[in-house]
Protein backbone atom coordinates (compact mmCIF):
# COMPACT_ATOMS: atom_id res chain seq x y z
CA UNK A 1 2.13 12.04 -12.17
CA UNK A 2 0.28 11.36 -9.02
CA UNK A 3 0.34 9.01 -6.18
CA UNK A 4 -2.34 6.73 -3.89
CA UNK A 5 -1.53 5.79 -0.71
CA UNK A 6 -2.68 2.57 1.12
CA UNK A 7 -2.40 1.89 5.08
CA UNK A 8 -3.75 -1.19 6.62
CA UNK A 9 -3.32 -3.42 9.56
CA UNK A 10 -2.57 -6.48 7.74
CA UNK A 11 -1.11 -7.51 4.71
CA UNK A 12 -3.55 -9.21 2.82
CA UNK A 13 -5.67 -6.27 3.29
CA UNK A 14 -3.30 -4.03 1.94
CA UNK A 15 -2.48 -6.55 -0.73
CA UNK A 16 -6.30 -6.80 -1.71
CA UNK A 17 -7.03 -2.79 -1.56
CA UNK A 18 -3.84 -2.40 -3.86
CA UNK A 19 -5.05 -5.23 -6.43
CA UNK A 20 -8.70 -3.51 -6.45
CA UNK A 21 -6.69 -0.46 -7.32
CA UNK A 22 -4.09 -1.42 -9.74
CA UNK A 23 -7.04 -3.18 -12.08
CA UNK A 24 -8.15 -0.15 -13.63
CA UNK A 25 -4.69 1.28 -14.81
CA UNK A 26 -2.25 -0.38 -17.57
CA UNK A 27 1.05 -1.87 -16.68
CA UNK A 28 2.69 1.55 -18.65
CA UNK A 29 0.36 3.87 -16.23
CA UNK A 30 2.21 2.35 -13.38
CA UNK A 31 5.34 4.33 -12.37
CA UNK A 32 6.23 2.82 -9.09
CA UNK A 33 5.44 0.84 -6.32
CA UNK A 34 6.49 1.68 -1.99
CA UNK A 35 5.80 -0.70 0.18
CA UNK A 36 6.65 -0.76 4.08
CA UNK A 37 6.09 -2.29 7.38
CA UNK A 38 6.39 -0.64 10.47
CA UNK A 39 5.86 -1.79 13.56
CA UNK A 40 5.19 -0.29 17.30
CA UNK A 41 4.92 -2.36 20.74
CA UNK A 42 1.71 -0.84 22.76
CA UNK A 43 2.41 -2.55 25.90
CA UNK A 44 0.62 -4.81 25.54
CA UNK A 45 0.73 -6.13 22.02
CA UNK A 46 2.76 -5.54 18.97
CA UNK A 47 0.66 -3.17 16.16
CA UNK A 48 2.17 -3.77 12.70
CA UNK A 49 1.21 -0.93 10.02
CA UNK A 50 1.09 -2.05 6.00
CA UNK A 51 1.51 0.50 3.54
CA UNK A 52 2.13 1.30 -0.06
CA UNK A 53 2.57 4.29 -2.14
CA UNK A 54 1.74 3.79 -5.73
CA UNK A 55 2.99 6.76 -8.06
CA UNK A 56 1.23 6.82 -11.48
CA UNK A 57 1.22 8.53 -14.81
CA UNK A 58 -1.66 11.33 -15.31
């Protein structure tokens, strides 16, 4: 098994990186899928952080 990780700074570039990704692997290679927001208030502006940890067979 292994696992990619994927951070971006908004969700449909996460969601575009990930379907890049997940095209070159069967549905059976695919063990799992993470996915989280977090999000952190600067000061000035709120900062969200996408990510997603994909674990796959190898």
């Amino acid at each position: 098994m292994f696992v990619k990780l994927f951070d971006e700074e908004h969700e449909l570039d996460l969601e575009k990186k990930v379907n890049e990704y997940l095209a070159s692997f069967d549905d059976d290679d695919i063990i799992d899928i993470k996915y989280c927001v977090a999000t952190l208030y600067d000061g000035r502006s709120q900062v969200y952080c996408y990510s997603c940890l994909i674990m796959i067979r190898g």
